[in-house]
Protein backbone atom coordinates (compact mmCIF):
# COMPACT_ATOMS: atom_id res chain seq x y z
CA UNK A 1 -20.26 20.24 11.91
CA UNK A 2 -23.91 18.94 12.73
CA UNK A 3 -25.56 16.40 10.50
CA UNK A 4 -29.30 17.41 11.37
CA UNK A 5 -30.03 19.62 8.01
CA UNK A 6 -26.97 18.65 6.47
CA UNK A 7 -27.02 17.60 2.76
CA UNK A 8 -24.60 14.32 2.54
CA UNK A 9 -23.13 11.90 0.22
CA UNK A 10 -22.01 8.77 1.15
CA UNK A 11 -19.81 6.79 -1.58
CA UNK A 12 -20.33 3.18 -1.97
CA UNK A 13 -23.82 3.22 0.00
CA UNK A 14 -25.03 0.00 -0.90
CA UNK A 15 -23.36 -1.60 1.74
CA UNK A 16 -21.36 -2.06 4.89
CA UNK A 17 -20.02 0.85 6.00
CA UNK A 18 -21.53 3.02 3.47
CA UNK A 19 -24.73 1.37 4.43
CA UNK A 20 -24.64 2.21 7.63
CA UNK A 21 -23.53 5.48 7.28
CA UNK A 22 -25.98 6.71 5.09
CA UNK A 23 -28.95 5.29 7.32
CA UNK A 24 -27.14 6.83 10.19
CA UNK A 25 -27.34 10.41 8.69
CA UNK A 26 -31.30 9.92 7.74
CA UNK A 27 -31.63 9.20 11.22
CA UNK A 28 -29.70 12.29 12.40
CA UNK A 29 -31.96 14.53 10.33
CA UNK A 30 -29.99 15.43 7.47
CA UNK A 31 -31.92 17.08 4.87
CA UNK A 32 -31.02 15.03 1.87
CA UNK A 33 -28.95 11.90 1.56
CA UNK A 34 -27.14 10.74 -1.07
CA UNK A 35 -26.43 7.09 -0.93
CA UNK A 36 -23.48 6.56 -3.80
CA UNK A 37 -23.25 3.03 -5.89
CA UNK A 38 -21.96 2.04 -8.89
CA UNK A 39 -25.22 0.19 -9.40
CA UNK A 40 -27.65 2.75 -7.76
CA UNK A 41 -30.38 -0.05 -8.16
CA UNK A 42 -28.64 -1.87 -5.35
CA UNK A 43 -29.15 0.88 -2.83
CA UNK A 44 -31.62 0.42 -0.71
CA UNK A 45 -32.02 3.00 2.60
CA UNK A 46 -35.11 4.32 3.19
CA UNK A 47 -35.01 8.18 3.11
CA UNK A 48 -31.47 8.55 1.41
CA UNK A 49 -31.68 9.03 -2.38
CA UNK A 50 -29.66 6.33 -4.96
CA UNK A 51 -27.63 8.29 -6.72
CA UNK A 52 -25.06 6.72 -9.94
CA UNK A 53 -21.27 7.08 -8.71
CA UNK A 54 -18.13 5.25 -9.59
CA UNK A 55 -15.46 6.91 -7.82
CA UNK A 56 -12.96 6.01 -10.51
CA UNK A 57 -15.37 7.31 -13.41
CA UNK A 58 -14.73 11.20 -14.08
CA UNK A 59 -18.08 11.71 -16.14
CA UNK A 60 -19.76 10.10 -12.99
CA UNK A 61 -18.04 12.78 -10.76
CA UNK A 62 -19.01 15.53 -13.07
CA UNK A 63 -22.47 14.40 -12.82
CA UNK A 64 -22.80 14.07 -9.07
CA UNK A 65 -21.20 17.53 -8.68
CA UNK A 66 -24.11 18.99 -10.96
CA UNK A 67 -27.07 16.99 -8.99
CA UNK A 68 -25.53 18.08 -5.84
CA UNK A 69 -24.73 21.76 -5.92
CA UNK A 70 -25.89 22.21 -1.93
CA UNK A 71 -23.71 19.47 -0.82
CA UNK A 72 -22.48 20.13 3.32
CA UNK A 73 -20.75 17.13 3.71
CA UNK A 74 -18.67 14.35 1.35
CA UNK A 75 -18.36 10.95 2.55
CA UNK A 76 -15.37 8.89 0.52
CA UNK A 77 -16.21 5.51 1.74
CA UNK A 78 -15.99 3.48 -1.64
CA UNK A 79 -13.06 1.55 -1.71
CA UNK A 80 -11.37 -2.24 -2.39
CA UNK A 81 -9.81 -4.62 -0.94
CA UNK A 82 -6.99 -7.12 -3.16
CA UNK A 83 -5.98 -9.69 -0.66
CA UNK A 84 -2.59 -10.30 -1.20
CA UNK A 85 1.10 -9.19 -0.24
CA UNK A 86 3.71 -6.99 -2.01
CA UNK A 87 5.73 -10.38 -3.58
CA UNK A 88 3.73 -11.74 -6.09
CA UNK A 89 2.44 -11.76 -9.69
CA UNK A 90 -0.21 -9.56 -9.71
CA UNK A 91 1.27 -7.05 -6.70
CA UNK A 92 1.55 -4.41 -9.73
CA UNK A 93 -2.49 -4.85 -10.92
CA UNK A 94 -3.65 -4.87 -7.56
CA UNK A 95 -1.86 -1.95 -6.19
CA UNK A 96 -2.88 0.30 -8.89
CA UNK A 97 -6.57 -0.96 -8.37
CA UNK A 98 -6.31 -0.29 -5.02
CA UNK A 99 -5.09 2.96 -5.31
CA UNK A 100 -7.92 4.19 -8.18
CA UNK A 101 -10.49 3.76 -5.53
CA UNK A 102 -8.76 3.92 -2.47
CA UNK A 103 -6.83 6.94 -3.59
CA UNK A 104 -7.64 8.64 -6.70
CA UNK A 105 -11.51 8.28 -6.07
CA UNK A 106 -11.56 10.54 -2.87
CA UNK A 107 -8.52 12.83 -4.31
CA UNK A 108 -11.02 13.35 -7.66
CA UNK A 109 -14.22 14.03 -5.38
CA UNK A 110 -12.50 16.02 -3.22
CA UNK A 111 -11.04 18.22 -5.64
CA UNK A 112 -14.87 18.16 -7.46
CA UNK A 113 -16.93 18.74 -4.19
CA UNK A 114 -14.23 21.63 -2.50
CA UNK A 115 -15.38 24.65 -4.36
CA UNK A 116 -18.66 23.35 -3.52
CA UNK A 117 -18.43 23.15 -0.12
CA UNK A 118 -16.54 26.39 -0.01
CA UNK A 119 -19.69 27.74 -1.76
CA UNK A 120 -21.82 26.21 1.22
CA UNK A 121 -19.92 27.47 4.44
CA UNK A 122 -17.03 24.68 4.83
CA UNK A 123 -18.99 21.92 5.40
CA UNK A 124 -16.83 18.65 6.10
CA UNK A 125 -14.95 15.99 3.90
CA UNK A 126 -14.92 12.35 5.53
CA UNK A 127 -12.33 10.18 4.59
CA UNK A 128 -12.55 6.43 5.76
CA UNK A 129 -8.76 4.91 6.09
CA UNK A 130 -8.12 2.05 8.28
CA UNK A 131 -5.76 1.09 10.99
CA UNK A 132 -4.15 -0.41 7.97
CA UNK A 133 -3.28 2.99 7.25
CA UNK A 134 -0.58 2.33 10.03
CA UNK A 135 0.10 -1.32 9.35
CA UNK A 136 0.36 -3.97 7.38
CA UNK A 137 0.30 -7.22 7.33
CA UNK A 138 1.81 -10.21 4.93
CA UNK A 139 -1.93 -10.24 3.01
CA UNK A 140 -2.56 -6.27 3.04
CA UNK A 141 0.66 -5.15 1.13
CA UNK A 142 -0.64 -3.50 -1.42
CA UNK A 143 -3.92 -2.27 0.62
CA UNK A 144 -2.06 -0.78 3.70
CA UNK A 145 0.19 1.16 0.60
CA UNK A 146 -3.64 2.61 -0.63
CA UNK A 147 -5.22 3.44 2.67
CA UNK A 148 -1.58 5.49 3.71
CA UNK A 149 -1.61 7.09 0.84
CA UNK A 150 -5.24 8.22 1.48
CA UNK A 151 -4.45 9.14 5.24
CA UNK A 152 -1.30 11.50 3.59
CA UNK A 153 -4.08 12.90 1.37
CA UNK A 154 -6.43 13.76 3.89
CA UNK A 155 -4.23 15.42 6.28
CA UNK A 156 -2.86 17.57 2.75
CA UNK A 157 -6.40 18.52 2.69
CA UNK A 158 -7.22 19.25 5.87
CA UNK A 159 -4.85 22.06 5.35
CA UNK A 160 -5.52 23.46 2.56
CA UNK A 161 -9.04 23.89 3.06
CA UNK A 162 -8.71 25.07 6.46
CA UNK A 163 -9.01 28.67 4.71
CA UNK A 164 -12.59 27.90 3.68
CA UNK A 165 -13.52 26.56 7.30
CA UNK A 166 -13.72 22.68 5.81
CA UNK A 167 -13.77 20.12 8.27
CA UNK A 168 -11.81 17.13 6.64
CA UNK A 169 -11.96 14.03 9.23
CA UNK A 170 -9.68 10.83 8.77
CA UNK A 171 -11.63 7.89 10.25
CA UNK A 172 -9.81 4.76 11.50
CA UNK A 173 -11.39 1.40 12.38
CA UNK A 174 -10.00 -2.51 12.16
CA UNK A 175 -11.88 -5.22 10.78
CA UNK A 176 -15.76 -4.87 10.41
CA UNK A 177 -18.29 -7.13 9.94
CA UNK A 178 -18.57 -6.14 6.77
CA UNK A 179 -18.73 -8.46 2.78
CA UNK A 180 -14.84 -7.27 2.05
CA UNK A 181 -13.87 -9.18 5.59
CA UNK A 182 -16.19 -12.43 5.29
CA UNK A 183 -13.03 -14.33 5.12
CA UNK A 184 -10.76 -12.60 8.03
CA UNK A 185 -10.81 -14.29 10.96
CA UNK A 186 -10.62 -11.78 13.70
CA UNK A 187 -12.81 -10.07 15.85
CA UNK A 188 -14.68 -7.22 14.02
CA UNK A 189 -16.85 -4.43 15.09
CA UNK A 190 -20.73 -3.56 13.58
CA UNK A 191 -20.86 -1.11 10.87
CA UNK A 192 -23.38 0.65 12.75
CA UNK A 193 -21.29 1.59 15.49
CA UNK A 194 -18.46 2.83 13.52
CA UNK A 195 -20.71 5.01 11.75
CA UNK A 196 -21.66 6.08 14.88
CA UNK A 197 -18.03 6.94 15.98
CA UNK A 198 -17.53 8.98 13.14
CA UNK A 199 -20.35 10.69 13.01
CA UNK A 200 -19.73 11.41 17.00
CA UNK A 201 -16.30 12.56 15.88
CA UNK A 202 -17.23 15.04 13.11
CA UNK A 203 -19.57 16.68 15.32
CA UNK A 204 -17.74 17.15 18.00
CA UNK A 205 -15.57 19.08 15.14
CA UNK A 206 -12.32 16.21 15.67
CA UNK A 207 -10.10 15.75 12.99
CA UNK A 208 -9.40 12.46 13.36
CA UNK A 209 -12.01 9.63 14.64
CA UNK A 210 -9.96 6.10 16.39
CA UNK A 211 -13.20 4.14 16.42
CA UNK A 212 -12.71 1.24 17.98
CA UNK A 213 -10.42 -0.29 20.25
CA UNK A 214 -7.77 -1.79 17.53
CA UNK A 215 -7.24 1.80 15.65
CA UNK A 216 -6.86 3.29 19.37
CA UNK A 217 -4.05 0.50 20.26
CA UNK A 218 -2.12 1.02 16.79
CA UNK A 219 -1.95 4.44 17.24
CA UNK A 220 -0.83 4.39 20.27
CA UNK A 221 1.65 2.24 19.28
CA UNK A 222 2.95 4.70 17.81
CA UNK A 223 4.95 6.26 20.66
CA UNK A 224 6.13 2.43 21.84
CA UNK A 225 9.65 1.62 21.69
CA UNK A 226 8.78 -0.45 19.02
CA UNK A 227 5.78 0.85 16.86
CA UNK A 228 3.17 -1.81 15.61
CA UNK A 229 3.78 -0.64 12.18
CA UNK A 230 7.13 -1.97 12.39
CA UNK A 231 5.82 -5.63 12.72
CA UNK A 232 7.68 -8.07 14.58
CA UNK A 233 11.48 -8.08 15.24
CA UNK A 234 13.41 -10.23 12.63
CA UNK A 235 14.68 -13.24 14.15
């Protein structure tokens, strides 16, 4: 899938990754770009086109599918973050927060934007996940259980819409430089070149983009005798 002439959306475009992603496409060439934000006013990217979206807000999905009938590719990048483990008051709250915009926002687009797509030749969904897809840690209980639940859902799409020649790419990255991590205290990669990675990815037609070195290491952890996922061994 190329981006030069593509027609993209990028959700939550007003920042960070989504920020970076959009201006990334407009410098590829794509024909139109939609940058996504609940607060279109906020989005500011020159060439890319602020568009009203709330990924948890049906009537705004409706909308965007009606001002967007050429759409070629679908970016779900919105999504929050609810520091916090599994064991505590609010666990319940934050979950299902998490999981309205890390989960049901790119399940409702994608289900919107498919026929779509179908209508323009395939075309490609983009899902960003996380390493914590993988993992989790004592302060990402609830976050890790949103982003895994997205990873499930994009490889369920991937094959269903293999039929109508849809690329759908999973994209996996640790901590960015980014508002949602101003507090983590970790190394952390530029936006900018994990846009880049994905973007490298999806045209090289991968279904999966590792774009850094920590999503790399976790998954390759993967076939360790013990898996990072796992955490470390009980005492």
């Amino acid at each position: 899938m190329n981006l030069k002439d593509s027609v993209v959306l990028v959700t939550g475009a007003n920042r960070g990754l989504g920020k970076a992603l959009a201006e990334a496409a407009v410098q590829a060439g794509a024909r139109k770009v939609y940058a996504a934000a609940r607060k279109p006013e906020t989005v500011d990217i020159a060439g890319a086109t602020p568009i009203k979206l709330d990924v948890t807000n049906a009537a705004d999905i409706a909308a965007a599918v009606q001002a967007i009938p050429d759409l070629t590719i679908l970016i779900n990048n919105a999504g929050i973050h609810v520091v916090g483990g599994v064991i505590r008051a609010d666990a319940t709250e934050a979950a299902r927060a998490e999981l309205e915009a890390n989960f049901f926002g790119p399940l409702a687009l994608s289900n919107a934007f498919a026929p779509v797509l179908g209508r323009n030749g395939g075309g490609a969904i983009i899902n960003i996940l996380s390493a914590l897809s993988w993992a989790s840690f004592p302060t990402t209980g609830t976050y890790s259980a949103s982003k895994a639940a997205a990873w499930a859902l994009t490889n369920g799409l991937r094959g269903e819409l293999a039929a109508q020649n849809t690329q759908v790419v999973g994209a996996h990255m640790g901590y960015m430089d980014t508002d949602m991590t101003a507090d983590v205290d970790a190394p952390k990669s530029k936006p900018a070149d994990i846009a880049s990675a994905i973007f490298t990815a999806l045209e090289a037609g991968a279904d999966e983009a590792l774009t850094d070195d920590v999503s790399k290491q976790v998954r390759a952890s993967f076939a360790a005798p013990r898996a990072f996922y796992l955490g470390a061994p009980r005492a």
